[in-house]
PDB file of N, CA and C in Angstrom:
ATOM      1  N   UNK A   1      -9.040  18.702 -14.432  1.00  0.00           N
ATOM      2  CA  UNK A   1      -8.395  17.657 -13.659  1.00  0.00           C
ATOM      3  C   UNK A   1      -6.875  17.799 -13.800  1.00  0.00           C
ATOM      4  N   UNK A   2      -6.272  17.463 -12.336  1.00  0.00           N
ATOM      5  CA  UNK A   2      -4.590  17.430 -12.868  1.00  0.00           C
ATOM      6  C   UNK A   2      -4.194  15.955 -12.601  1.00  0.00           C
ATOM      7  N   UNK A   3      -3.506  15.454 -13.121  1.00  0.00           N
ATOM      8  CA  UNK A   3      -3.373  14.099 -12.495  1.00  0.00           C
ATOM      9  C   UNK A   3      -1.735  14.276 -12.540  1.00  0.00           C
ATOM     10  N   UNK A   4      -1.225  13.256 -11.469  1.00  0.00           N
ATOM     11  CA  UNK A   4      -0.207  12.986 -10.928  1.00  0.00           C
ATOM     12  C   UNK A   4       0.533  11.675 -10.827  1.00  0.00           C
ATOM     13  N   UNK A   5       1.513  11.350 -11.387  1.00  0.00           N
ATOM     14  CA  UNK A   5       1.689  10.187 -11.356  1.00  0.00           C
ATOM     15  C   UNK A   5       2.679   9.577 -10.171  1.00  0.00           C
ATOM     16  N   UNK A   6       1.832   8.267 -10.071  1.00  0.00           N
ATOM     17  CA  UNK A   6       2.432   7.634  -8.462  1.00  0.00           C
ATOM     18  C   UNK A   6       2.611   6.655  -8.184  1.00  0.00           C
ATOM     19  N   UNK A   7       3.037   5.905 -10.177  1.00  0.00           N
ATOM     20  CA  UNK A   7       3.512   4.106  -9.870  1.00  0.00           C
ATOM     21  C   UNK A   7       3.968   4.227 -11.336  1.00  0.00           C
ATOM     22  N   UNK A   8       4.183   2.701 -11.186  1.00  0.00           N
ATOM     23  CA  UNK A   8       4.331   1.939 -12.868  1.00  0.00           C
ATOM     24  C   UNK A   8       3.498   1.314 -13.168  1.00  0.00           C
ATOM     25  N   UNK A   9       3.116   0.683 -14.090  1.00  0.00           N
ATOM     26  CA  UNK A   9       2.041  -0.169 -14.050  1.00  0.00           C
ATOM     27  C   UNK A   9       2.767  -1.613 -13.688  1.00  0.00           C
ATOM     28  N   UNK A  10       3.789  -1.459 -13.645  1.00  0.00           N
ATOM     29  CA  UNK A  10       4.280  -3.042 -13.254  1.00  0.00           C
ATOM     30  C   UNK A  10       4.303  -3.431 -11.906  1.00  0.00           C
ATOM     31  N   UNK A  11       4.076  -2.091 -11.099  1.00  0.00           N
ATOM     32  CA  UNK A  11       3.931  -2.345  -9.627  1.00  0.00           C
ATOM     33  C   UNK A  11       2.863  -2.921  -9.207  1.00  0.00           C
ATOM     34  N   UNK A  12       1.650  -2.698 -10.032  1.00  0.00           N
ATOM     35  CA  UNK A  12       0.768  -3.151  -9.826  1.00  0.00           C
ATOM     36  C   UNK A  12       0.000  -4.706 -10.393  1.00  0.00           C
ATOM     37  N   UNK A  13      -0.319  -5.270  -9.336  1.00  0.00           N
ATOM     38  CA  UNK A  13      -0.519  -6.973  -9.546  1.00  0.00           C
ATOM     39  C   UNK A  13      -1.779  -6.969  -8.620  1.00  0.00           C
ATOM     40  N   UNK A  14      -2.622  -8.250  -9.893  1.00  0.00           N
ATOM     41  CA  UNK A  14      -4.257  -7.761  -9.794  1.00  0.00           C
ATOM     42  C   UNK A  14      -4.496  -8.117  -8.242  1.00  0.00           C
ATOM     43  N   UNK A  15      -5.290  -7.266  -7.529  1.00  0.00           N
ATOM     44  CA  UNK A  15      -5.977  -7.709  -6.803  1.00  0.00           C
ATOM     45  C   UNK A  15      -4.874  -8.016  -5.102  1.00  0.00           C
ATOM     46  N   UNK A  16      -3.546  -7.476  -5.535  1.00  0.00           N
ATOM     47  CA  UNK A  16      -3.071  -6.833  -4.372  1.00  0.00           C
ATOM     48  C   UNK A  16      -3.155  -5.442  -4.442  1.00  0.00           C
ATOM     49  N   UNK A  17      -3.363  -4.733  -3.435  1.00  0.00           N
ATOM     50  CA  UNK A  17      -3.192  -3.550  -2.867  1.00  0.00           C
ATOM     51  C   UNK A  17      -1.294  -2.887  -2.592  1.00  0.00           C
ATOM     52  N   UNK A  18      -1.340  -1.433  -3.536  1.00  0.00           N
ATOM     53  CA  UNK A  18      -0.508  -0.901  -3.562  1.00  0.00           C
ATOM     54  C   UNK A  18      -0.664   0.299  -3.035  1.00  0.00           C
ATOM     55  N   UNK A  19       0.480   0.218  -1.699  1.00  0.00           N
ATOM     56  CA  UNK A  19       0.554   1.503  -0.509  1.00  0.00           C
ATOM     57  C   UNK A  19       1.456   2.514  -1.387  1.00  0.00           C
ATOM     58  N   UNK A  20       0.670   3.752  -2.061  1.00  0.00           N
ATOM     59  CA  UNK A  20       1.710   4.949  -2.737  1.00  0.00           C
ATOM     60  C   UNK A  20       1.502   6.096  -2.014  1.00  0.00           C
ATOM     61  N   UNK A  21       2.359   7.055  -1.375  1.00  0.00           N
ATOM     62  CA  UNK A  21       2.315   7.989  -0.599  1.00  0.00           C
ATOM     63  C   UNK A  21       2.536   9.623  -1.698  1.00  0.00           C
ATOM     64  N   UNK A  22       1.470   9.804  -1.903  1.00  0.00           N
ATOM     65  CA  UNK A  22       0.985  11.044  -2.993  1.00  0.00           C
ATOM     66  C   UNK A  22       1.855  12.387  -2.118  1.00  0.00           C
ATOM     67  N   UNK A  23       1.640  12.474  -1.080  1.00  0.00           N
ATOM     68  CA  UNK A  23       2.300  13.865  -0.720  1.00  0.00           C
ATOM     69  C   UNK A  23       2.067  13.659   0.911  1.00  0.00           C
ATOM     70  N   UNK A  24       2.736  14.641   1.662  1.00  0.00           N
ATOM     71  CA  UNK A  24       2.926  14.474   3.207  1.00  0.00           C
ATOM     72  C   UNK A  24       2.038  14.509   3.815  1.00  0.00           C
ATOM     73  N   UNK A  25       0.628  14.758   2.573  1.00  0.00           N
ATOM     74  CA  UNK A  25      -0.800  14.504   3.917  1.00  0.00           C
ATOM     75  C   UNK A  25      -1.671  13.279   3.412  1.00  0.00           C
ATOM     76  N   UNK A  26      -0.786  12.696   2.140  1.00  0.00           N
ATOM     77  CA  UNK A  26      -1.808  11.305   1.484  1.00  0.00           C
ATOM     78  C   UNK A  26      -1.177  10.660   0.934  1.00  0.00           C
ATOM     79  N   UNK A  27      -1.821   9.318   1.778  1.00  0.00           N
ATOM     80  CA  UNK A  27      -1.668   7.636   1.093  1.00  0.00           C
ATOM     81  C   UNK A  27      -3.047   7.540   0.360  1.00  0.00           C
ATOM     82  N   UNK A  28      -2.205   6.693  -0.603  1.00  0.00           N
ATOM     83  CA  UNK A  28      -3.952   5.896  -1.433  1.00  0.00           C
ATOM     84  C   UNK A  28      -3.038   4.458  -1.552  1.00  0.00           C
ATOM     85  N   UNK A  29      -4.403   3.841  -1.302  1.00  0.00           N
ATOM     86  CA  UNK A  29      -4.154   2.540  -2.062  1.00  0.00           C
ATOM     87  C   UNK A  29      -4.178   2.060  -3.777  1.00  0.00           C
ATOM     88  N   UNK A  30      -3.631   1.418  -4.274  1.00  0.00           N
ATOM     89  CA  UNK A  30      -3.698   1.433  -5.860  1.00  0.00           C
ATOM     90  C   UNK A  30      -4.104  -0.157  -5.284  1.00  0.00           C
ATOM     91  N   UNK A  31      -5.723  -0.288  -6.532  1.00  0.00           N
ATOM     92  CA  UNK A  31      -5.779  -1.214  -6.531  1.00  0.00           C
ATOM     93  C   UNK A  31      -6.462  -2.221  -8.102  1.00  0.00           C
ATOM     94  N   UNK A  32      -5.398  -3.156  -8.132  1.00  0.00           N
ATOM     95  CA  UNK A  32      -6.094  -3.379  -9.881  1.00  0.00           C
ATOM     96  C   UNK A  32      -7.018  -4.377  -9.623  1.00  0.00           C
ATOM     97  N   UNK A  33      -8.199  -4.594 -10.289  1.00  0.00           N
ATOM     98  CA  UNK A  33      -9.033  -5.262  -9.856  1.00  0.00           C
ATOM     99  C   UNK A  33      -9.512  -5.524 -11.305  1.00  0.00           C
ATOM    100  N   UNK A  34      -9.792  -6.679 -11.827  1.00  0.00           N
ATOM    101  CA  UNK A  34     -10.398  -7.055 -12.700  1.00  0.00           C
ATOM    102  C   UNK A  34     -10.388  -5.962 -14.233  1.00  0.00           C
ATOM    103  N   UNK A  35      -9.058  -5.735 -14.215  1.00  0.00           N
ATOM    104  CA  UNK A  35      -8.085  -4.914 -15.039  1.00  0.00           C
ATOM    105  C   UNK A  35      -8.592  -3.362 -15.247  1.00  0.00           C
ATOM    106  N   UNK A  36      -8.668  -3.161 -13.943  1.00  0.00           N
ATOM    107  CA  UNK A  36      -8.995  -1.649 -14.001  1.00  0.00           C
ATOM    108  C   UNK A  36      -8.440  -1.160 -12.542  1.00  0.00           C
ATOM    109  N   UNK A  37      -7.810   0.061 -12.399  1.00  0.00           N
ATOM    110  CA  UNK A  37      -7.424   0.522 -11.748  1.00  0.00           C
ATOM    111  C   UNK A  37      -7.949   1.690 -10.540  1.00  0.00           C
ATOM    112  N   UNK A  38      -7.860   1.233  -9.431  1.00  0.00           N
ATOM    113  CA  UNK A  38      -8.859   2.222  -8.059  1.00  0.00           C
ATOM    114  C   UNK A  38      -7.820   2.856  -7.556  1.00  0.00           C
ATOM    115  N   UNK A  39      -7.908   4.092  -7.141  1.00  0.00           N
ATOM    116  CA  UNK A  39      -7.622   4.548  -5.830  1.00  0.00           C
ATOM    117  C   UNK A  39      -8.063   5.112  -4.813  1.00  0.00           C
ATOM    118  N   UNK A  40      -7.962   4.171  -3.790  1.00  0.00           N
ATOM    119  CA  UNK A  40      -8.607   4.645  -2.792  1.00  0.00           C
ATOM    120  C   UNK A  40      -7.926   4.993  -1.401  1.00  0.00           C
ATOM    121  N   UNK A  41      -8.335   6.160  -0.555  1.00  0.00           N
ATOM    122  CA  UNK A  41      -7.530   6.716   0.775  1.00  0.00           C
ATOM    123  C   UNK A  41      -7.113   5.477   1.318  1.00  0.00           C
ATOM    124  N   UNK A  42      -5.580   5.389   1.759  1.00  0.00           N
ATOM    125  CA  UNK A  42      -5.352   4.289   2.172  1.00  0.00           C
ATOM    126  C   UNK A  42      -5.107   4.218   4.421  1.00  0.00           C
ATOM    127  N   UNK A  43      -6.432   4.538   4.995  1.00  0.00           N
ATOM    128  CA  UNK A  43      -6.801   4.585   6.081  1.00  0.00           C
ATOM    129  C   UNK A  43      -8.013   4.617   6.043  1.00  0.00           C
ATOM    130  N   UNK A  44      -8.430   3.358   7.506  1.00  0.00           N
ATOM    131  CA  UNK A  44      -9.751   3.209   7.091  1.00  0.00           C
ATOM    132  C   UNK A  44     -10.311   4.691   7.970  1.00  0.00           C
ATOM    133  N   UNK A  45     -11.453   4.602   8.104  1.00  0.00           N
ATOM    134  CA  UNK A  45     -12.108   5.475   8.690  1.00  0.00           C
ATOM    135  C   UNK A  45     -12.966   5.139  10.015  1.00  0.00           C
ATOM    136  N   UNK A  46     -13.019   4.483   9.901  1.00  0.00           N
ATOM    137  CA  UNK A  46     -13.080   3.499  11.393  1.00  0.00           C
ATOM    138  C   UNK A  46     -11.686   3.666  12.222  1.00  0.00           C
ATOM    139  N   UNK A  47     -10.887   2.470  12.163  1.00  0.00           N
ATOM    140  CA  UNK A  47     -10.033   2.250  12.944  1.00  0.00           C
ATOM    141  C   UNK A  47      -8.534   2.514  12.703  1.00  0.00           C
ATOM    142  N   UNK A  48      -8.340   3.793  11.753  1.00  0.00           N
ATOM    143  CA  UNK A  48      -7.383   4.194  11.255  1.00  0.00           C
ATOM    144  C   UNK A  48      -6.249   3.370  11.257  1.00  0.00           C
ATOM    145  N   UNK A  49      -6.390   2.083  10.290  1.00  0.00           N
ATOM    146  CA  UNK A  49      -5.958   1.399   9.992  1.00  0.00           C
ATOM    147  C   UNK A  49      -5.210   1.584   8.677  1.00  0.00           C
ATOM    148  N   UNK A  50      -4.031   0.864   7.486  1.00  0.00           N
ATOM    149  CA  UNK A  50      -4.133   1.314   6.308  1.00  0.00           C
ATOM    150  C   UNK A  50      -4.663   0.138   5.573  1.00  0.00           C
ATOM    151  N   UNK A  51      -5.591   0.683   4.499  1.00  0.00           N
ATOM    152  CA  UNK A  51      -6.722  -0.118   3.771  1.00  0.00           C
ATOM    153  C   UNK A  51      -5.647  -1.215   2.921  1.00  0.00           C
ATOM    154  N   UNK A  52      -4.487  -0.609   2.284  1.00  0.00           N
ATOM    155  CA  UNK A  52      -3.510  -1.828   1.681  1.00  0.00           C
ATOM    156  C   UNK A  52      -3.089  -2.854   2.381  1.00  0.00           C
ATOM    157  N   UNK A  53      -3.349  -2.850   3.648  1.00  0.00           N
ATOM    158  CA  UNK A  53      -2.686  -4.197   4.104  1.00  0.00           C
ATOM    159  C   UNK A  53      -3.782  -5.150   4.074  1.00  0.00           C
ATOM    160  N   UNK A  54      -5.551  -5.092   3.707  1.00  0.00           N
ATOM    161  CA  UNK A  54      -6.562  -6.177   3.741  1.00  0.00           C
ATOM    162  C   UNK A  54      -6.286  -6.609   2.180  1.00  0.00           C
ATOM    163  N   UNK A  55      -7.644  -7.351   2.029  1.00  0.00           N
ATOM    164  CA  UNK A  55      -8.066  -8.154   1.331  1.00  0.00           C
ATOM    165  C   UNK A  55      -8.742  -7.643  -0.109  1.00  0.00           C
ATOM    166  N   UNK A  56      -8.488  -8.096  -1.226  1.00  0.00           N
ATOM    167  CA  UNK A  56      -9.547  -7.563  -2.690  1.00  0.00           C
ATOM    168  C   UNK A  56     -10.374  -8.441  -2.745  1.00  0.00           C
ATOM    169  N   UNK A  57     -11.740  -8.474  -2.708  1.00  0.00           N
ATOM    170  CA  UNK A  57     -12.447  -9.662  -3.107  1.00  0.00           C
ATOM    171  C   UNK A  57     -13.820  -8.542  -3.685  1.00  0.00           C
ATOM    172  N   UNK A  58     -14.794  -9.047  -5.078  1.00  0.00           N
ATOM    173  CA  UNK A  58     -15.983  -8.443  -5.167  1.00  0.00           C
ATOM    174  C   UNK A  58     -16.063  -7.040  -5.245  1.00  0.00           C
ATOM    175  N   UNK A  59     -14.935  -6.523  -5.778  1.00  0.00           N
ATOM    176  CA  UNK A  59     -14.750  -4.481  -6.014  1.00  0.00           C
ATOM    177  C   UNK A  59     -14.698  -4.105  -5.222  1.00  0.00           C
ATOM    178  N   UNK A  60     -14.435  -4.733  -3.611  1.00  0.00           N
ATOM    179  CA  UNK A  60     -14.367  -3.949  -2.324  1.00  0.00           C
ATOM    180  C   UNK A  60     -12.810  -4.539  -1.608  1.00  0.00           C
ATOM    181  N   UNK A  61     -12.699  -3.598  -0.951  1.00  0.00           N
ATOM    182  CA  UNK A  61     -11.104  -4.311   0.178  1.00  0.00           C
ATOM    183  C   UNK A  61     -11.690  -3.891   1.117  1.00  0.00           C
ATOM    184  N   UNK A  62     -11.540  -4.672   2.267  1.00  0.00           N
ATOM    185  CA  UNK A  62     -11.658  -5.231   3.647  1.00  0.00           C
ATOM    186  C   UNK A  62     -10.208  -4.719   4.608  1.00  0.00           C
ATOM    187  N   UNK A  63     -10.965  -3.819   5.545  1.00  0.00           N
ATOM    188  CA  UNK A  63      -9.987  -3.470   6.873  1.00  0.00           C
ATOM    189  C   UNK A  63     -10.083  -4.718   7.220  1.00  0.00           C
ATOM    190  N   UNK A  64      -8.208  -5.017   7.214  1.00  0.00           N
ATOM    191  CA  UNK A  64      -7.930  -6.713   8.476  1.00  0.00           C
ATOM    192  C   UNK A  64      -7.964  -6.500   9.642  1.00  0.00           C
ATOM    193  N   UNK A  65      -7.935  -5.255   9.963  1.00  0.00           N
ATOM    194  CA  UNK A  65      -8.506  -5.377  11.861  1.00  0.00           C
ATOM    195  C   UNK A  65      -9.722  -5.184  12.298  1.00  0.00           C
ATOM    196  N   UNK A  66     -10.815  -5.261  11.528  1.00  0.00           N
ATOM    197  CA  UNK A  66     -11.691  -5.014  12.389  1.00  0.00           C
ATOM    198  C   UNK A  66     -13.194  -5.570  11.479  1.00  0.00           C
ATOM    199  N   UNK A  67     -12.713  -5.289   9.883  1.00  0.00           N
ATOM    200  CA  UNK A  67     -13.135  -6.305   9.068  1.00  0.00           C
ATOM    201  C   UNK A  67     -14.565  -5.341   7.907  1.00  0.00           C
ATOM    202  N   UNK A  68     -14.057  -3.981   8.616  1.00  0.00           N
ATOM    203  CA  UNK A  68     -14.936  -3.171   7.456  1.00  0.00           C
ATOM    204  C   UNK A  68     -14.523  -3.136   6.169  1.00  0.00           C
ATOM    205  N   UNK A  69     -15.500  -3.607   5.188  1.00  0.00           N
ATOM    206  CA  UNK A  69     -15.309  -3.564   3.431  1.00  0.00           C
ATOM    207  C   UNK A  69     -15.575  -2.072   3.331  1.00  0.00           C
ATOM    208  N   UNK A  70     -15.255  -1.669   2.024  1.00  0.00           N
ATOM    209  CA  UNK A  70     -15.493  -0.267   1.608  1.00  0.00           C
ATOM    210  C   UNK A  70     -15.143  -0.369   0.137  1.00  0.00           C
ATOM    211  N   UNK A  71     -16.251   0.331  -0.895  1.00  0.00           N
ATOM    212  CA  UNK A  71     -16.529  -0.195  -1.993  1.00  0.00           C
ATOM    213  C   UNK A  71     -15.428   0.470  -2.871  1.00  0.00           C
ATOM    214  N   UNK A  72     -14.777   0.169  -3.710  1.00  0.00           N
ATOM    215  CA  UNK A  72     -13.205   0.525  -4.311  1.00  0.00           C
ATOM    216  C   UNK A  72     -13.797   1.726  -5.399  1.00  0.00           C
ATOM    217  N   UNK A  73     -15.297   1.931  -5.869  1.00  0.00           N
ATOM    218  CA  UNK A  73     -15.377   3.002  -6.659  1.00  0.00           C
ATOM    219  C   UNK A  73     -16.139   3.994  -5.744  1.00  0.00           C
ATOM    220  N   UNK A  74     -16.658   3.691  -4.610  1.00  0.00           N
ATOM    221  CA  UNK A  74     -17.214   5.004  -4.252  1.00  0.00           C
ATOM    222  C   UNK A  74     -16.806   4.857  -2.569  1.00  0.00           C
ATOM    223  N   UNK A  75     -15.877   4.404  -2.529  1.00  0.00           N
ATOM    224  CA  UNK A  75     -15.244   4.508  -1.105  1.00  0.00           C
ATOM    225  C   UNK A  75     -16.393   4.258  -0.129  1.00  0.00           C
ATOM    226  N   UNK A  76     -17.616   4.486   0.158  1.00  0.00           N
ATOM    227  CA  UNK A  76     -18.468   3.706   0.929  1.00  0.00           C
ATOM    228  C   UNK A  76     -18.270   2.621   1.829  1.00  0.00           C
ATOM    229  N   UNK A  77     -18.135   2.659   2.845  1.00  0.00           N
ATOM    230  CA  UNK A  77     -18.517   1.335   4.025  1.00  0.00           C
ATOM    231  C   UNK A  77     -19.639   0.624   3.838  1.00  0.00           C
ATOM    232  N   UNK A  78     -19.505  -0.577   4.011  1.00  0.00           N
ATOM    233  CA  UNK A  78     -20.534  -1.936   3.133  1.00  0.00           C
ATOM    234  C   UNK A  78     -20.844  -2.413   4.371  1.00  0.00           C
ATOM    235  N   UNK A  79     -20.114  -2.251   5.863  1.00  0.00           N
ATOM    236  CA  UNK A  79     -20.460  -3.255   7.079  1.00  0.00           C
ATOM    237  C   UNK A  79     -19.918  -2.388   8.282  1.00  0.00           C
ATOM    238  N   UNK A  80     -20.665  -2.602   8.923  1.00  0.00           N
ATOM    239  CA  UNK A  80     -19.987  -2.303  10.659  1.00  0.00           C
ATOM    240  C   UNK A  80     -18.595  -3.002  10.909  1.00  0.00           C
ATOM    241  N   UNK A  81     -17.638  -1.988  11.686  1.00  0.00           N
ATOM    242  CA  UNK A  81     -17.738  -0.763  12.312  1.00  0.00           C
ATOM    243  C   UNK A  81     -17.223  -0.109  11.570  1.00  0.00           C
ATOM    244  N   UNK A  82     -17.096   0.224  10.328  1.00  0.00           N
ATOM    245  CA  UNK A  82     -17.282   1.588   9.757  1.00  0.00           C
ATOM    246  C   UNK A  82     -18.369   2.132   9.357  1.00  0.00           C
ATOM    247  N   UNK A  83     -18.594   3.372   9.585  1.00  0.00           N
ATOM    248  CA  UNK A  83     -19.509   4.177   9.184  1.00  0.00           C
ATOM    249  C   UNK A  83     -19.429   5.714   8.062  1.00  0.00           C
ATOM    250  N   UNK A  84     -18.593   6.041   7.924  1.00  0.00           N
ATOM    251  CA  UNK A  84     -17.941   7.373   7.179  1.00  0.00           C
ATOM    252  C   UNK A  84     -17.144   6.458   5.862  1.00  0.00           C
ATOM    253  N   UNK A  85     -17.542   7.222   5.023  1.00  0.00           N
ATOM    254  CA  UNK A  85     -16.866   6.663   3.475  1.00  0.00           C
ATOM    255  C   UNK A  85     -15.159   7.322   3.511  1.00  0.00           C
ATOM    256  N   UNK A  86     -14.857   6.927   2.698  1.00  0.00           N
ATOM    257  CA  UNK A  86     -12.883   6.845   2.574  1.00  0.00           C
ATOM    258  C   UNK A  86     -13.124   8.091   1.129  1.00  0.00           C
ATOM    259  N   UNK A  87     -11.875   8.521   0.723  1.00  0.00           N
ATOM    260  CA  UNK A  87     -12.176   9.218  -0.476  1.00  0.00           C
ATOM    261  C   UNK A  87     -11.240   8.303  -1.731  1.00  0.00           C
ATOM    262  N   UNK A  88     -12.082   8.304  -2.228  1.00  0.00           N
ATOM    263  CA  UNK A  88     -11.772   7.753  -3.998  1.00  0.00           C
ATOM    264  C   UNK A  88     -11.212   8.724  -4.757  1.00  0.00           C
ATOM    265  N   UNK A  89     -10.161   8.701  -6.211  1.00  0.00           N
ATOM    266  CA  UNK A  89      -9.556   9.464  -6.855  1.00  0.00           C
ATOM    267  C   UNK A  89      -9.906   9.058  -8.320  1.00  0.00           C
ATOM    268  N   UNK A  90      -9.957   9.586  -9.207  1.00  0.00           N
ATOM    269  CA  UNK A  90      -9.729   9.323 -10.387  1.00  0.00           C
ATOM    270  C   UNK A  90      -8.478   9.176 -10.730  1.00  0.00           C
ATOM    271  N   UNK A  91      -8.573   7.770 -11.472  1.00  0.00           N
ATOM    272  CA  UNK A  91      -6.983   7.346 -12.197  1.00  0.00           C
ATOM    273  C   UNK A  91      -7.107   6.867 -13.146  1.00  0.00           C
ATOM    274  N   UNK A  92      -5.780   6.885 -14.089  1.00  0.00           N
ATOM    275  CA  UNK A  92      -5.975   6.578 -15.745  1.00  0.00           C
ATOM    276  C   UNK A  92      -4.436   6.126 -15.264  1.00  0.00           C
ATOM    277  N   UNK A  93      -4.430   5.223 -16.638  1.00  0.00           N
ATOM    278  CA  UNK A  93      -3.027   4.878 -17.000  1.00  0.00           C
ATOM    279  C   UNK A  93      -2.457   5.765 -18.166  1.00  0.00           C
ATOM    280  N   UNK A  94      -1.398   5.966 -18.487  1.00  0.00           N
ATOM    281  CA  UNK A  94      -0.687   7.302 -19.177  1.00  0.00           C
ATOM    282  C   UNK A  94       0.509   6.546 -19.617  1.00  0.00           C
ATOM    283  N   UNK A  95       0.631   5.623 -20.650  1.00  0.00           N
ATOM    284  CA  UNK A  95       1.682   4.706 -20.986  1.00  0.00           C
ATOM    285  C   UNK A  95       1.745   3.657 -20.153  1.00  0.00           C
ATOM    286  N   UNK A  96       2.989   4.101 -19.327  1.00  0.00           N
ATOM    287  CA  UNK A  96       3.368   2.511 -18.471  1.00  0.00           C
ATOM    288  C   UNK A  96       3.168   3.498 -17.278  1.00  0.00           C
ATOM    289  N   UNK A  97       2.665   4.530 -16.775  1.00  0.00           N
ATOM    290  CA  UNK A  97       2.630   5.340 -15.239  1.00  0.00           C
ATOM    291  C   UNK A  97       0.751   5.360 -15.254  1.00  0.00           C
ATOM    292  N   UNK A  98       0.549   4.935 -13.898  1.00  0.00           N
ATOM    293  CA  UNK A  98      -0.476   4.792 -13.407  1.00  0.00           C
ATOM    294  C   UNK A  98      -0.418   6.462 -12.937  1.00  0.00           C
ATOM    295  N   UNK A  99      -1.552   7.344 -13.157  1.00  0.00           N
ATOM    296  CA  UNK A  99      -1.885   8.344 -12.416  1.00  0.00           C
ATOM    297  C   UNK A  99      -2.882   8.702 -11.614  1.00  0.00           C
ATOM    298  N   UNK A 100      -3.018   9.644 -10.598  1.00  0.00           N
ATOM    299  CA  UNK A 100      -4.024   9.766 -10.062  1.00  0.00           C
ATOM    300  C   UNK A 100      -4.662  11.432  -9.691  1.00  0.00           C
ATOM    301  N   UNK A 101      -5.660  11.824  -9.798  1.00  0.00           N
ATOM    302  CA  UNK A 101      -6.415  13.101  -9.591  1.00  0.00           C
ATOM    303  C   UNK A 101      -6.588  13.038  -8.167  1.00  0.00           C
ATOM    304  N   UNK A 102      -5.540  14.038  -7.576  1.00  0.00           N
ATOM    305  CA  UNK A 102      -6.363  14.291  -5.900  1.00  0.00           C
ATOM    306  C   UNK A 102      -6.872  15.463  -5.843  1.00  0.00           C
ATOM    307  N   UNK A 103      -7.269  16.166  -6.619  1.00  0.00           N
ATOM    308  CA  UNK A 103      -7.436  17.260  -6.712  1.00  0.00           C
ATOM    309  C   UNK A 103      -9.351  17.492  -6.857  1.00  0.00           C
ATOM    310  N   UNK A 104      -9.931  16.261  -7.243  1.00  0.00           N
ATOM    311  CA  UNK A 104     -11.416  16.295  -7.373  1.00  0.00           C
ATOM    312  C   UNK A 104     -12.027  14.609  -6.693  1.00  0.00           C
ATOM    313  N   UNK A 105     -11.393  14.868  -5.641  1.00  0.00           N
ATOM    314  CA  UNK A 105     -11.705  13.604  -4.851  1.00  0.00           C
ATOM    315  C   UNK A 105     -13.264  13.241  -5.373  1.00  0.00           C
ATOM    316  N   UNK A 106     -13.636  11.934  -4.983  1.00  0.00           N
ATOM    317  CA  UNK A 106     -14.861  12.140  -4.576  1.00  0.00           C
ATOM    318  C   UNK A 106     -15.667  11.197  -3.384  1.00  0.00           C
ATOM    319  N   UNK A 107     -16.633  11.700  -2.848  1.00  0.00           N
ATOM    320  CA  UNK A 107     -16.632  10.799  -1.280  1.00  0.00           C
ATOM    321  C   UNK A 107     -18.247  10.577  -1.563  1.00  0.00           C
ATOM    322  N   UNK A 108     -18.528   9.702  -0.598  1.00  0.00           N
ATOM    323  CA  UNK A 108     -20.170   9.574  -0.211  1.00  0.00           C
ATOM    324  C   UNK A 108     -20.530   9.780   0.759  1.00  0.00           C
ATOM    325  N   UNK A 109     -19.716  10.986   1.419  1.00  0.00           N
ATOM    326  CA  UNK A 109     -20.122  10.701   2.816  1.00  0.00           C
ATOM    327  C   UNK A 109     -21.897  11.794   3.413  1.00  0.00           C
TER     328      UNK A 109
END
């Protein structure tokens, strides 16, 4: 695994969604949730929307346009109209820098 770091941990506040732009072909969302840390592709797969601007509720965030959940550890779509899973990253915290593995995504699709 290589991991990469792509916040602070102070950026992150539970249960909002943090838009970090990893490199010129990827956003993830950082999301702390019940003191653990997700990242997940931050576009849905549906309505190529970005997943940081919905909702955290229940380990999933919710596209606000159109209202597909997708599960924050295995990127999975939970409801219509999405159908295709998002990709998830492995992340650890490393002091006070949140990191993330894009290098061994993993998807359900």
């Amino acid at each position: 695994m290589s991991y990469t770091t792509v916040a602070h941990v102070t950026e992150l506040n539970e249960d909002k969604p943090l838009a970090v732009d990893v490199n010129d072909d990827l956003s993830v969302a950082l999301v702390l949730h019940h003191g653990r840390v997700y990242a997940i592709e931050d576009e849905c797969s549906h309505g190529k929307v970005k997943l940081s601007d919905g909702d955290v509720e229940d380990s999933t965030i919710e596209c606000y346009l159109h209202g597909s959940t997708f599960d924050l550890e295995t990127g999975r779509p939970l409801n219509l109209p999405a159908t295709t899973s998002v990709r998830v990253f492995p992340c650890r915290i490393e002091g006070e820098d949140v990191q993330i593995d894009v290098t061994t995504p993993t998807t359900d699709y």
